[in-house]
PDB file of N, CA and C in Angstrom:
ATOM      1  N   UNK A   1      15.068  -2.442  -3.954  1.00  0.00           N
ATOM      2  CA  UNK A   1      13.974  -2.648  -4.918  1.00  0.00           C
ATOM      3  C   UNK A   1      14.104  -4.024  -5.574  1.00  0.00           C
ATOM      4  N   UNK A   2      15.091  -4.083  -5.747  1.00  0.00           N
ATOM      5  CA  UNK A   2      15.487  -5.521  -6.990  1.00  0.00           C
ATOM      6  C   UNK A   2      15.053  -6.817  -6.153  1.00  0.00           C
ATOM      7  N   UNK A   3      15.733  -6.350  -4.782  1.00  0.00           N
ATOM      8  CA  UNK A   3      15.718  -7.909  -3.684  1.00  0.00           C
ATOM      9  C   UNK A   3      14.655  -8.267  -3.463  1.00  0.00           C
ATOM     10  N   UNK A   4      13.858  -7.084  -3.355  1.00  0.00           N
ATOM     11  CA  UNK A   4      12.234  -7.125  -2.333  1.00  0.00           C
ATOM     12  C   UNK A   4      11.555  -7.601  -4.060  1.00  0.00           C
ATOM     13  N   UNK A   5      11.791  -7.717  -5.020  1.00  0.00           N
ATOM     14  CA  UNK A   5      11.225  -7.944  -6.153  1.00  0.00           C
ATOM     15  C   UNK A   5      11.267  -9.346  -6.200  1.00  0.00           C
ATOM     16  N   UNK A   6      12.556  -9.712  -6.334  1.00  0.00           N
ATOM     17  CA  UNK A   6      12.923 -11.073  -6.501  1.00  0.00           C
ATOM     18  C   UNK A   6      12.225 -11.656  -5.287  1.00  0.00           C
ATOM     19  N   UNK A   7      12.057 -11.199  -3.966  1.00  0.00           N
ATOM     20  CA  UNK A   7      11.346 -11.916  -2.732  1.00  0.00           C
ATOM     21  C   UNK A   7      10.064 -11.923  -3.030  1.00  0.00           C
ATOM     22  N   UNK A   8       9.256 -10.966  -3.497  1.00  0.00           N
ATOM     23  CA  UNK A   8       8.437 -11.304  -3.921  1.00  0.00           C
ATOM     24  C   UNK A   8       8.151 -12.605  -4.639  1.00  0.00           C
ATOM     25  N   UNK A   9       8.736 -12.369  -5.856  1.00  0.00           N
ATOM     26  CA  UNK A   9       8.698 -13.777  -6.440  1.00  0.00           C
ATOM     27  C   UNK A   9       8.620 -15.275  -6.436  1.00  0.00           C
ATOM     28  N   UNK A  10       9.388 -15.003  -5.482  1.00  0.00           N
ATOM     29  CA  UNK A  10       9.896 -16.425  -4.633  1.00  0.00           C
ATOM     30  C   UNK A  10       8.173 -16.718  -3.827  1.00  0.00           C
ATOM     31  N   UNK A  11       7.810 -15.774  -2.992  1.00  0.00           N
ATOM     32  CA  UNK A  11       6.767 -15.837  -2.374  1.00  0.00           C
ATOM     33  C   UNK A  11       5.670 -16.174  -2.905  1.00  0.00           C
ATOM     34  N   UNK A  12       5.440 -15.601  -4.089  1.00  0.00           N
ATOM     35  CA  UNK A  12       3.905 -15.627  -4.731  1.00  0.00           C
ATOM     36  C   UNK A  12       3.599 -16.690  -5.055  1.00  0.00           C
ATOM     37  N   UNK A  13       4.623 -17.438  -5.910  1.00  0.00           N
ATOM     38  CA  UNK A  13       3.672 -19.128  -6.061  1.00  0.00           C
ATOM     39  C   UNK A  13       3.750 -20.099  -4.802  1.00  0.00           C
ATOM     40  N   UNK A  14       4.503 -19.476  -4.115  1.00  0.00           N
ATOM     41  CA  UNK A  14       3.723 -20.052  -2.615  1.00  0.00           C
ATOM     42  C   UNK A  14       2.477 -20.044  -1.912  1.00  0.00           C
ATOM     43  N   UNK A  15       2.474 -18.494  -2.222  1.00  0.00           N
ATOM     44  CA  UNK A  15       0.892 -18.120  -1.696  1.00  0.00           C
ATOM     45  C   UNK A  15      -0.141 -18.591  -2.819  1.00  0.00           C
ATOM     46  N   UNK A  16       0.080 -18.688  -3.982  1.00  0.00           N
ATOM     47  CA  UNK A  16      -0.662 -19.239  -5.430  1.00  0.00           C
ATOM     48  C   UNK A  16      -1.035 -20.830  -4.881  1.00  0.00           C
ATOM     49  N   UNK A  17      -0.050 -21.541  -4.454  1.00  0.00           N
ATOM     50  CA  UNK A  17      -0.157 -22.566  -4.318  1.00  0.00           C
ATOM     51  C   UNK A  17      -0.965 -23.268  -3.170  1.00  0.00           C
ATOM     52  N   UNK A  18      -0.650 -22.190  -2.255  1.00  0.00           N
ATOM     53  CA  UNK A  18      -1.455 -23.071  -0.973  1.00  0.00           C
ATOM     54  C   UNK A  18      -2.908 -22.309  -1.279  1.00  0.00           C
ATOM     55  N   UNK A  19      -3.698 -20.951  -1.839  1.00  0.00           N
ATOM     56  CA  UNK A  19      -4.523 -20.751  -2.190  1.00  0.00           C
ATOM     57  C   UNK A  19      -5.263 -21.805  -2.862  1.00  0.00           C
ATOM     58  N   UNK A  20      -4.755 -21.940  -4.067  1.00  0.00           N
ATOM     59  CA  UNK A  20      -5.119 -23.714  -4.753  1.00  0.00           C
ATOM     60  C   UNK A  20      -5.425 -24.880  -4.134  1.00  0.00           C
ATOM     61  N   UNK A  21      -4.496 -25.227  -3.491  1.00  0.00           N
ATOM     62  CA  UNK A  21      -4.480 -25.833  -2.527  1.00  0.00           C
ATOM     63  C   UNK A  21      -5.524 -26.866  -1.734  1.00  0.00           C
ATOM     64  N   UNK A  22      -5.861 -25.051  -1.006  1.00  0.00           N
ATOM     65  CA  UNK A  22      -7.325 -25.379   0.211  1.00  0.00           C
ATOM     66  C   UNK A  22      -8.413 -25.015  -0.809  1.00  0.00           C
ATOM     67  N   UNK A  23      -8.810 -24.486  -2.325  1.00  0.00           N
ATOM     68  CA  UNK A  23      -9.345 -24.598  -3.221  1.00  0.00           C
ATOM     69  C   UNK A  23      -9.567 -26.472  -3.153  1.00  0.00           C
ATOM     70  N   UNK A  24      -8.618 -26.742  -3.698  1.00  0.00           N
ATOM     71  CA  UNK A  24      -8.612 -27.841  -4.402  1.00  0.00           C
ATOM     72  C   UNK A  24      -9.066 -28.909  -2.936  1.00  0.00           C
ATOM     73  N   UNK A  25      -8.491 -28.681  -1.642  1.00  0.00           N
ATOM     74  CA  UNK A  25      -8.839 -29.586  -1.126  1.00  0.00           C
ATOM     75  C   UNK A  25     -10.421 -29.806  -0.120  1.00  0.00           C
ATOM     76  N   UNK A  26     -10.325 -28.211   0.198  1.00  0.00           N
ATOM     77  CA  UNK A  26     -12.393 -28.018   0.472  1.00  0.00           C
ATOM     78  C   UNK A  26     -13.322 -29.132  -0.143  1.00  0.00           C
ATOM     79  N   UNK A  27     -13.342 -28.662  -1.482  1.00  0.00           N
ATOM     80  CA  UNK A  27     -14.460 -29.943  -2.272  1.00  0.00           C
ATOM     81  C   UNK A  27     -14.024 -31.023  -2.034  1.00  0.00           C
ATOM     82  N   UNK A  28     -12.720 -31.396  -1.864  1.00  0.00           N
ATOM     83  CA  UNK A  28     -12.822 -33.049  -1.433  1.00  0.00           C
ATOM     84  C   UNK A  28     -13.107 -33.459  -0.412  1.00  0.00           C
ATOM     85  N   UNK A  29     -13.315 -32.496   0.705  1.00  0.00           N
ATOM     86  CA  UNK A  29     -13.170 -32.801   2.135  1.00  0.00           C
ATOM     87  C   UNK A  29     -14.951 -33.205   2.306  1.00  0.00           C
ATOM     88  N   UNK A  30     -15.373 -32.300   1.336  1.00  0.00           N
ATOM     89  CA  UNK A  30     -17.213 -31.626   1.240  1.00  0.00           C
ATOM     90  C   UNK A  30     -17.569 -32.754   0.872  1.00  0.00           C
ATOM     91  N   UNK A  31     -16.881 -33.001  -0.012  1.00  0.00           N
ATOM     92  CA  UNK A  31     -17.499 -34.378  -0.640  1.00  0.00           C
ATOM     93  C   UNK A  31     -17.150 -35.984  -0.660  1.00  0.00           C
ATOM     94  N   UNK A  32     -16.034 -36.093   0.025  1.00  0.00           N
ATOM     95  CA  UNK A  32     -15.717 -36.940   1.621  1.00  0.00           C
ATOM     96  C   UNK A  32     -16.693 -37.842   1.995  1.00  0.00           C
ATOM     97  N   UNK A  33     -17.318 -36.497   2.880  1.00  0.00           N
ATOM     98  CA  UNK A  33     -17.606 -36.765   4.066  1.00  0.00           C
ATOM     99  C   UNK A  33     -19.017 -37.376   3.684  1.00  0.00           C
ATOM    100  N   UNK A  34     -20.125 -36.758   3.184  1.00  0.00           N
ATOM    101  CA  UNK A  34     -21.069 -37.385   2.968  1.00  0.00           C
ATOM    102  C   UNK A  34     -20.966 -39.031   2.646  1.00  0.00           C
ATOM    103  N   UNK A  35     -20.228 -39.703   2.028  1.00  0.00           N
ATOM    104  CA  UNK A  35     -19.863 -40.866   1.305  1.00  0.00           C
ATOM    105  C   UNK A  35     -19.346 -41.443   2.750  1.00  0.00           C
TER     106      UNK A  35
END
């Protein structure tokens, strides 16, 4: 329980981050390209 907790942890602002990420990098790509 404890390990798979702590792994969790470790994991989530990974997945937080690359979510953000391709958030954050979509609109730049969108708005790029037109220009």
């Amino acid at each position: 329980m404890i390990v798979r907790f702590q792994s969790l942890l470790l994991l989530l602002p990974g997945l937080i981050g690359a979510i953000i990420f391709q958030e954050v990098a979509v609109p730049d790509d969108a708005l790029n390209e037109p220009l």
